[in-house]
PDB file of N, CA and C in Angstrom:
ATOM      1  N   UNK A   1     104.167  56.463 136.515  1.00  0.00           N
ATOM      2  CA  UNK A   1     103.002  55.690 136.838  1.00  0.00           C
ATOM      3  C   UNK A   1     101.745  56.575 136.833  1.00  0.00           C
ATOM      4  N   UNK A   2     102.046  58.051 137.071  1.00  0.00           N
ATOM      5  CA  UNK A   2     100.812  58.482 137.467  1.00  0.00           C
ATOM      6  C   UNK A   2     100.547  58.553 135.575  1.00  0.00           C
ATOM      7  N   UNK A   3     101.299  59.164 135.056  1.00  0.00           N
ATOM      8  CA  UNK A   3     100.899  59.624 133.332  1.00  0.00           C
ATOM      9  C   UNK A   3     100.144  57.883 132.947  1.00  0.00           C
ATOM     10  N   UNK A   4     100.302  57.016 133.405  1.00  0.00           N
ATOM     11  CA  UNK A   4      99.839  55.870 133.172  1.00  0.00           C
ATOM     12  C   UNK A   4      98.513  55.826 133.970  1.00  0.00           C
ATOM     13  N   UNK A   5      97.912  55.815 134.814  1.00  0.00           N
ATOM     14  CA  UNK A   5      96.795  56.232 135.318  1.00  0.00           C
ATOM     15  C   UNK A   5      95.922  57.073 135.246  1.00  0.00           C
ATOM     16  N   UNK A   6      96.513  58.103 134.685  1.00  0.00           N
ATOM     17  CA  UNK A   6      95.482  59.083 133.763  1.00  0.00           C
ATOM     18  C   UNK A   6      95.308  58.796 131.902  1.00  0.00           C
ATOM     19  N   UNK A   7      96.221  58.136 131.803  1.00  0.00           N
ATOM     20  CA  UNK A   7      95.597  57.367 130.112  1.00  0.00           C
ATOM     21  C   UNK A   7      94.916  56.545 130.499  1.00  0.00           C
ATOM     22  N   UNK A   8      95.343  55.341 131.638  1.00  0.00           N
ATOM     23  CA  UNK A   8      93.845  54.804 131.696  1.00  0.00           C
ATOM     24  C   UNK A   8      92.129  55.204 132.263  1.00  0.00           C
ATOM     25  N   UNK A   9      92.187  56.277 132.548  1.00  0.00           N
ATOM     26  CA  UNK A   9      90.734  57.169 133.211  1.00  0.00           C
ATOM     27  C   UNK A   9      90.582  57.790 131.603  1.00  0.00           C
ATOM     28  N   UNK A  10      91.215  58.026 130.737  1.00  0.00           N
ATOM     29  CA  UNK A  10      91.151  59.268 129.895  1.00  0.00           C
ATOM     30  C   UNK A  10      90.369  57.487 128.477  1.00  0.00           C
ATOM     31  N   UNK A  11      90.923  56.377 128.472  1.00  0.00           N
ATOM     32  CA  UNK A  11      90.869  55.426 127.502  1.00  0.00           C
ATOM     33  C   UNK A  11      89.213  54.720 128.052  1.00  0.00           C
ATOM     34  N   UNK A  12      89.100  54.534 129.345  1.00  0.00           N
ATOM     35  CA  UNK A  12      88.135  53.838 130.014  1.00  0.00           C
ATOM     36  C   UNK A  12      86.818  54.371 129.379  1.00  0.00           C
ATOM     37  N   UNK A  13      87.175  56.063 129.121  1.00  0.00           N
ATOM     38  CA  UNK A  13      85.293  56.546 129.183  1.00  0.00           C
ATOM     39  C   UNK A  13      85.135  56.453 127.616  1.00  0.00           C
ATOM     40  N   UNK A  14      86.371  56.164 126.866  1.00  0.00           N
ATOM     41  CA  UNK A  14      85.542  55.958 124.952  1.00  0.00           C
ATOM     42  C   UNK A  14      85.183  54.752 124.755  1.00  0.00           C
ATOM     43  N   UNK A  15      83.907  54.973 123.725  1.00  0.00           N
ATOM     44  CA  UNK A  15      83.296  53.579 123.653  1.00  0.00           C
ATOM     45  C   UNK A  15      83.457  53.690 122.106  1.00  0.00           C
ATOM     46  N   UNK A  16      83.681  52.399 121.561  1.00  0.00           N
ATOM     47  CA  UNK A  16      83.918  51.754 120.241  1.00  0.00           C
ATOM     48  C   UNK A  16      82.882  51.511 119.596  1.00  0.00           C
ATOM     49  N   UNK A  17      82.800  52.142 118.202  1.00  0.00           N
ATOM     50  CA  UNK A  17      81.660  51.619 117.429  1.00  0.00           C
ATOM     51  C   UNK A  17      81.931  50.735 116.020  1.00  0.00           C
ATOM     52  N   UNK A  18      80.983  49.932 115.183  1.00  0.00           N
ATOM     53  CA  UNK A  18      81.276  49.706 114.147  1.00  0.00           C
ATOM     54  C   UNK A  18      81.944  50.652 112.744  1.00  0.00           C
ATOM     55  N   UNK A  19      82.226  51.577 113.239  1.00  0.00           N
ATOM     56  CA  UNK A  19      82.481  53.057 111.880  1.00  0.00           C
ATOM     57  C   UNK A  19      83.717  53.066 111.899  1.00  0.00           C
ATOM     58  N   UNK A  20      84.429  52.885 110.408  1.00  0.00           N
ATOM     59  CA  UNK A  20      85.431  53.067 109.896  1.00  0.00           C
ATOM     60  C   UNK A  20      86.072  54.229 110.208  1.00  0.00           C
ATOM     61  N   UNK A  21      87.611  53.474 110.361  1.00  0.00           N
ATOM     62  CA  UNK A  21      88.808  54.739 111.086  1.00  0.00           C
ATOM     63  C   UNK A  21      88.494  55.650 109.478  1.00  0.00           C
ATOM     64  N   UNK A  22      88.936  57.127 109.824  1.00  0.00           N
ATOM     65  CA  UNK A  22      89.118  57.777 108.980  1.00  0.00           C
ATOM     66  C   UNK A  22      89.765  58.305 109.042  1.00  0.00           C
ATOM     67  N   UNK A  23      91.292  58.612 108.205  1.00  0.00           N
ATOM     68  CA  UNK A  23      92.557  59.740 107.750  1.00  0.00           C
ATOM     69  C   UNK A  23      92.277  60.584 107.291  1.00  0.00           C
ATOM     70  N   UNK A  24      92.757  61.801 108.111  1.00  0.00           N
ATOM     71  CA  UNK A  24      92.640  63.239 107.119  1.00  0.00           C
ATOM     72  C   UNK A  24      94.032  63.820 107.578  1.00  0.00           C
ATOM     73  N   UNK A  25      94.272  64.610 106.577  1.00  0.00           N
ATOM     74  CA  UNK A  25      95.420  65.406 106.377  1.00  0.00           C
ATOM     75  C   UNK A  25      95.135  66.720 107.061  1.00  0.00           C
ATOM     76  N   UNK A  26      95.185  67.310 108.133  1.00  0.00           N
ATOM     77  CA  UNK A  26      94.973  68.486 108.560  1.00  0.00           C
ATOM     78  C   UNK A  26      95.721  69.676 107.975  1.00  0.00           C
ATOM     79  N   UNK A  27      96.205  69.901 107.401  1.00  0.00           N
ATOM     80  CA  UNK A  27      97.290  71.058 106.211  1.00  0.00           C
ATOM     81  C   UNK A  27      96.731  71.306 105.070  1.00  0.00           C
ATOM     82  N   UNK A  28      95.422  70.500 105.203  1.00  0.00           N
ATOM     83  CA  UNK A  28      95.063  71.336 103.518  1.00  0.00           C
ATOM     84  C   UNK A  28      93.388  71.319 103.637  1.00  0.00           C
ATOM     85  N   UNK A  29      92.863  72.358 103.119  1.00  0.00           N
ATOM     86  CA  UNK A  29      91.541  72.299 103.187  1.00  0.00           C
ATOM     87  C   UNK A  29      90.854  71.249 102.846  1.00  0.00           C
ATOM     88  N   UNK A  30      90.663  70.569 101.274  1.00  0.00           N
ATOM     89  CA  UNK A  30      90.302  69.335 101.656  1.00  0.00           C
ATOM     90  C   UNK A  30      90.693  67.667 102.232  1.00  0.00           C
ATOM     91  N   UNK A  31      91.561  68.591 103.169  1.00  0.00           N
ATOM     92  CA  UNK A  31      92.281  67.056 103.988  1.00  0.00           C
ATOM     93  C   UNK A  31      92.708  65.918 103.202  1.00  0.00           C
ATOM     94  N   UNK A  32      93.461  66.028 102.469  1.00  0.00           N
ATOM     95  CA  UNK A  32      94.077  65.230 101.507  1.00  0.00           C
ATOM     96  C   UNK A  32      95.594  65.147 101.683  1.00  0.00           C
ATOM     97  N   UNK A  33      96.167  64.160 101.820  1.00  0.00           N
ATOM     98  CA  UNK A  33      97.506  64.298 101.757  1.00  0.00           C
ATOM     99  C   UNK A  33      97.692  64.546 100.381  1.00  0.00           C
ATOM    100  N   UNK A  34      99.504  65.408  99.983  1.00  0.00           N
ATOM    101  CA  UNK A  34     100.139  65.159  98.660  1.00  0.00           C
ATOM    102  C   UNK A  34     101.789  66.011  99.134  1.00  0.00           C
ATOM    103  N   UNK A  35     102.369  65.011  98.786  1.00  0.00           N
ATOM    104  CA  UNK A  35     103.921  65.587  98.986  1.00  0.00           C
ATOM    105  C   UNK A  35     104.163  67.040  99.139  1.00  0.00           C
ATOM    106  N   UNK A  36     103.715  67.655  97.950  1.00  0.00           N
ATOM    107  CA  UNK A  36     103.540  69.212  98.436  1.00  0.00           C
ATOM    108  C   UNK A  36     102.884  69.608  99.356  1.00  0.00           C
ATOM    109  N   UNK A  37     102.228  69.405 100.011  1.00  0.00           N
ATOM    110  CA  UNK A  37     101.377  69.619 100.950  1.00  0.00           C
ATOM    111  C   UNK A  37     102.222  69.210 102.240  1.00  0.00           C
ATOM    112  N   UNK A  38     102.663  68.009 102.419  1.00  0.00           N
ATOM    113  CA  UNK A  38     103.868  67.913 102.911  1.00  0.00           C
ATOM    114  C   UNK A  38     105.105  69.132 103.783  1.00  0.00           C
ATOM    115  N   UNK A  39     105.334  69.133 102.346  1.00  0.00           N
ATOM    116  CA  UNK A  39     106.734  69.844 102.097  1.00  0.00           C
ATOM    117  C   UNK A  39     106.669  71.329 102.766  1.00  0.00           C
ATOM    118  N   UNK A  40     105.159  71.525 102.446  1.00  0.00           N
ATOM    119  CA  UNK A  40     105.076  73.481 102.436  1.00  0.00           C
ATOM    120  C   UNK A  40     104.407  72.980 104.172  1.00  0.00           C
ATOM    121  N   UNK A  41     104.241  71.904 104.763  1.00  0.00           N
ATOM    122  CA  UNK A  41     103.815  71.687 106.515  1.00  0.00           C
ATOM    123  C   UNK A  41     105.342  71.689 107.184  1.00  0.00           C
ATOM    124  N   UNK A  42     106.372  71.303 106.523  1.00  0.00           N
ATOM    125  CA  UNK A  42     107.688  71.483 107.149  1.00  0.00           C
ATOM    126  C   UNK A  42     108.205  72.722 107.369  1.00  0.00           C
ATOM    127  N   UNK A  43     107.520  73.552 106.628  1.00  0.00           N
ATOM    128  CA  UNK A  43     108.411  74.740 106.786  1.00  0.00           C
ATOM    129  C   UNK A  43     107.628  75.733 106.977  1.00  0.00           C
ATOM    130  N   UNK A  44     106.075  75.162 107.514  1.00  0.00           N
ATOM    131  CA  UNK A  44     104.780  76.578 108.166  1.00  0.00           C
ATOM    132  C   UNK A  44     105.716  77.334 109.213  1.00  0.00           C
ATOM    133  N   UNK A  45     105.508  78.228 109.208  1.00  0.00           N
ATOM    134  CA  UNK A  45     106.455  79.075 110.602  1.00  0.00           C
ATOM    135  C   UNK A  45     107.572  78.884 110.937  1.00  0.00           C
ATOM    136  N   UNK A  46     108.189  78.641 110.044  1.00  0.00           N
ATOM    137  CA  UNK A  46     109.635  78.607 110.242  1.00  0.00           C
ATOM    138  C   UNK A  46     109.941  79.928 109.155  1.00  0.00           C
ATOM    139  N   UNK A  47     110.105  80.890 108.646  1.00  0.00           N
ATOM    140  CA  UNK A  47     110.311  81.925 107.754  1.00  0.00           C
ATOM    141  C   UNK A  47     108.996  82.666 107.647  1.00  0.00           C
ATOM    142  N   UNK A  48     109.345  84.176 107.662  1.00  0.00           N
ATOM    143  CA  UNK A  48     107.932  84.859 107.484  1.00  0.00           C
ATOM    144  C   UNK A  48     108.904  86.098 106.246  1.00  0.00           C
ATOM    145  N   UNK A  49     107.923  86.546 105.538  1.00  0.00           N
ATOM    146  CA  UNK A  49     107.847  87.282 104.550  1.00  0.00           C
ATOM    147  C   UNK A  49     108.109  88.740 104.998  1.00  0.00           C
ATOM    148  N   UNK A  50     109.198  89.699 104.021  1.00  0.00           N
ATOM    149  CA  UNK A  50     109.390  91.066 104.760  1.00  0.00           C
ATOM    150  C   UNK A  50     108.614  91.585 103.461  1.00  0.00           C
ATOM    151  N   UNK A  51     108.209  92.915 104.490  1.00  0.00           N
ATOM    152  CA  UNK A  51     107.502  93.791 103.592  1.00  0.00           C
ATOM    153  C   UNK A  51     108.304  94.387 103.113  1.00  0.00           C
ATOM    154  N   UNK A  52     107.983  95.012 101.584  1.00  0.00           N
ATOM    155  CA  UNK A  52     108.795  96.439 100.739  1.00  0.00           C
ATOM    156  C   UNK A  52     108.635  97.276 102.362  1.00  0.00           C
ATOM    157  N   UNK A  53     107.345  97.883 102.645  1.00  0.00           N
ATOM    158  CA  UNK A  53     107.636  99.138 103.202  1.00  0.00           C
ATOM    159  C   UNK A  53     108.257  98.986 104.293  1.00  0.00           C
ATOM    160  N   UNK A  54     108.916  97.734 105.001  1.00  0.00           N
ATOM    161  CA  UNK A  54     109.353  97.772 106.348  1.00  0.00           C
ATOM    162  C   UNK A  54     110.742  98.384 106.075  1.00  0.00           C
ATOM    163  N   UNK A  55     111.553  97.668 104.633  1.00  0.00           N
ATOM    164  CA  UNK A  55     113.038  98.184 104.816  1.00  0.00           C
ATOM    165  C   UNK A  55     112.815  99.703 104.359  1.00  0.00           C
ATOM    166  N   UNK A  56     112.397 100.370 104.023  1.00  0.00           N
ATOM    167  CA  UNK A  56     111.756 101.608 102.906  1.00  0.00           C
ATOM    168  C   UNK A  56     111.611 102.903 104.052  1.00  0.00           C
ATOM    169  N   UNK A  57     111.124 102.422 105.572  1.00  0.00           N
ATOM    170  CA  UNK A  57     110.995 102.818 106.563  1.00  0.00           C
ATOM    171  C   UNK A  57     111.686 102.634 108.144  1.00  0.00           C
ATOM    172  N   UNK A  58     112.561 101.795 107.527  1.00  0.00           N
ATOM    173  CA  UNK A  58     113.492 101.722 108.806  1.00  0.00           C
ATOM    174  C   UNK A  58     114.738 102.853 109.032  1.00  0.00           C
ATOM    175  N   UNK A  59     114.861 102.818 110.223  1.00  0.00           N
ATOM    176  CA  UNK A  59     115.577 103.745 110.786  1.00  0.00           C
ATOM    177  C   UNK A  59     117.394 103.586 110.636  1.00  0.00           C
ATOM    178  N   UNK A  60     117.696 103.555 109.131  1.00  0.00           N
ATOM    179  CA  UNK A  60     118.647 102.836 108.644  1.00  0.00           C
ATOM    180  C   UNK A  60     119.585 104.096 107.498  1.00  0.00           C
ATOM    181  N   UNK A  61     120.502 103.829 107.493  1.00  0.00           N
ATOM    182  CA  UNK A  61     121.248 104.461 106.599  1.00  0.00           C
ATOM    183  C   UNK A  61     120.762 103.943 104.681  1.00  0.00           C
ATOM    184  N   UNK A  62     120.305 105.078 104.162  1.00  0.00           N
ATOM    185  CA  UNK A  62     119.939 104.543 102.445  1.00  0.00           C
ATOM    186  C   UNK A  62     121.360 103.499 102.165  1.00  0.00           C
ATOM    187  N   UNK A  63     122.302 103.423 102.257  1.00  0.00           N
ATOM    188  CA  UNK A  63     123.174 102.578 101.575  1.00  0.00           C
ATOM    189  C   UNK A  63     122.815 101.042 102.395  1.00  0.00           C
ATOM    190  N   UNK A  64     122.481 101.071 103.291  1.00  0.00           N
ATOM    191  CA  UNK A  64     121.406  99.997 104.589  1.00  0.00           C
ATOM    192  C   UNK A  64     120.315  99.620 103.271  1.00  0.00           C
ATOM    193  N   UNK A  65     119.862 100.193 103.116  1.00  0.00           N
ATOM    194  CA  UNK A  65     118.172 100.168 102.878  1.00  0.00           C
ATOM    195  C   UNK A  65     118.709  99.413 101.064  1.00  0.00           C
ATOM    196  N   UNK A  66     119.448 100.130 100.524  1.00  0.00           N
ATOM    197  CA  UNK A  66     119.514  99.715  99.427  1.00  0.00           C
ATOM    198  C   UNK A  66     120.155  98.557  99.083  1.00  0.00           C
ATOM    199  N   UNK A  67     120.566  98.114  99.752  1.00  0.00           N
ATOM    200  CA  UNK A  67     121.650  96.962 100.155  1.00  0.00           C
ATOM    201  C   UNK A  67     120.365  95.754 100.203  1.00  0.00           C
ATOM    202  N   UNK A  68     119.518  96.062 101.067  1.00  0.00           N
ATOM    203  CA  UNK A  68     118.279  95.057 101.944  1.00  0.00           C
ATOM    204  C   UNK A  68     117.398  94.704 101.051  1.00  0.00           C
ATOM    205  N   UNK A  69     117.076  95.780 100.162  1.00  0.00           N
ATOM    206  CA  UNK A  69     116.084  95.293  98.681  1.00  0.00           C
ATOM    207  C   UNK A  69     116.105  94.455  98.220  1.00  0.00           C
ATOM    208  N   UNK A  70     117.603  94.566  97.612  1.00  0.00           N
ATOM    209  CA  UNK A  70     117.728  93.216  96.510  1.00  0.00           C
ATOM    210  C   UNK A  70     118.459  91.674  97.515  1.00  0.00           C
ATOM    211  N   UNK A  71     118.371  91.775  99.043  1.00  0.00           N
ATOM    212  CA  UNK A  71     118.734  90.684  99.481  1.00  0.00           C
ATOM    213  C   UNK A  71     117.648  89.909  99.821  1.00  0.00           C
ATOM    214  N   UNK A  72     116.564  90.446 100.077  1.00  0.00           N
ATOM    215  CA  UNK A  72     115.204  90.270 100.316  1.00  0.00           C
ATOM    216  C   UNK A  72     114.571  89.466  99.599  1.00  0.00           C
ATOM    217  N   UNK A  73     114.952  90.246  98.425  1.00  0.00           N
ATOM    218  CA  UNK A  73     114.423  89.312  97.118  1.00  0.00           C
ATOM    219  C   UNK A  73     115.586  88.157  96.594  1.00  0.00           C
ATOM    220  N   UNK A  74     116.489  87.898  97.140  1.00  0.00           N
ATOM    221  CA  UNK A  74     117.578  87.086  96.739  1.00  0.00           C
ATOM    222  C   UNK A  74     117.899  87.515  95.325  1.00  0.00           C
ATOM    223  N   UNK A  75     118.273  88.609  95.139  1.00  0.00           N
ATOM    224  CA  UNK A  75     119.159  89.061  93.631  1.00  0.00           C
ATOM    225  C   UNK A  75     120.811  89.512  94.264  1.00  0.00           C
ATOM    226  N   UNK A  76     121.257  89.245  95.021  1.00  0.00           N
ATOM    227  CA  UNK A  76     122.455  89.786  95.083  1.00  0.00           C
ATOM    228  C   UNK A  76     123.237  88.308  94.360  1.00  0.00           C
ATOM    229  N   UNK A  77     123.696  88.944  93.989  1.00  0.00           N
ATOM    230  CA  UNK A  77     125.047  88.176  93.087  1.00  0.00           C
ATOM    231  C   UNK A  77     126.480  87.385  93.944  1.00  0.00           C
ATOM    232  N   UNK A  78     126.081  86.674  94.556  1.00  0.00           N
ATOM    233  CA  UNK A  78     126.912  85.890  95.464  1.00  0.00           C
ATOM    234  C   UNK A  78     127.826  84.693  95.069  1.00  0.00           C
ATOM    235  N   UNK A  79     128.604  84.396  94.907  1.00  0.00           N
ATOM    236  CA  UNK A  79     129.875  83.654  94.451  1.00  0.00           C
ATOM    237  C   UNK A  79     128.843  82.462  93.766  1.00  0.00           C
ATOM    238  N   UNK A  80     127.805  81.457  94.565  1.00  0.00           N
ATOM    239  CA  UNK A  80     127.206  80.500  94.144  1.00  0.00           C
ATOM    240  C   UNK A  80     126.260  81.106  92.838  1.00  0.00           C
ATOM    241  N   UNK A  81     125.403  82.148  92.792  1.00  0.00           N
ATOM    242  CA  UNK A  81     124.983  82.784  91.682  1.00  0.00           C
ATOM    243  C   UNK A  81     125.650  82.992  90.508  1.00  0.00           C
ATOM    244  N   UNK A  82     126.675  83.547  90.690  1.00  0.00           N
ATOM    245  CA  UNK A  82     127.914  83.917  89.573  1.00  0.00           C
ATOM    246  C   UNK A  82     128.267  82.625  88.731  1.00  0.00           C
ATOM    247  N   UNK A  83     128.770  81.218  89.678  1.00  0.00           N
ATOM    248  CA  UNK A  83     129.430  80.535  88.696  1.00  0.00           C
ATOM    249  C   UNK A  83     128.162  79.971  88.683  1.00  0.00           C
ATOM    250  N   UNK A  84     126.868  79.950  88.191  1.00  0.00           N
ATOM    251  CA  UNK A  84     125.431  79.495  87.855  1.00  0.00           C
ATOM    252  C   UNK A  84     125.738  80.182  86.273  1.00  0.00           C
ATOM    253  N   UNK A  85     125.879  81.574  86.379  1.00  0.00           N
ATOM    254  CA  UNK A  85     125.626  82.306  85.116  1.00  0.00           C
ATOM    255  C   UNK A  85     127.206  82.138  84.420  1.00  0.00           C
ATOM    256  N   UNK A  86     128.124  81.334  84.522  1.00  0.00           N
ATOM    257  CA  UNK A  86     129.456  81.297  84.224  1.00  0.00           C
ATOM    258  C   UNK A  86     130.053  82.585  84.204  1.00  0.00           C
TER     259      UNK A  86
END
């Protein structure tokens, strides 16, 4: 009840004018929706990008480090890759 009593104090003080509702897409500079635009808002901050120099400099064994390169970049050759290239 109370969350209901403060939407109505919070609804009471806007006043309505003749001016058309307007939609904007907040995800893209010119506020436009488009599926891609979409697509790449589902997955903002969910995955962040590794640097070359982070694995290059970690406190890791080289067979570590060399291993991490090409997983990074998704080139390791993994059962689903393989039967891609028959």
């Amino acid at each position: 009840m109370a969350e209901f009593v403060k939407l109505w104090d919070l609804v009471q003080s806007q006043q309505l004018n003749d001016q058309e509702d307007q939609i904007t897409w907040r995800w893209t500079a010119d506020c436009n929706y488009s599926t891609k635009s979409a697509y790449l808002a589902q997955f903002k901050g969910s995955y962040t990008t590794i640097l070359a120099n982070s694995i290059w400099k970690a406190h890791a064994e080289g067979k570590l480090k060399i291993f991490a390169w090409p997983l990074v970049q998704a080139k390791i050759l993994t059962a689903d890759k393989l039967a891609l290239r028959h």
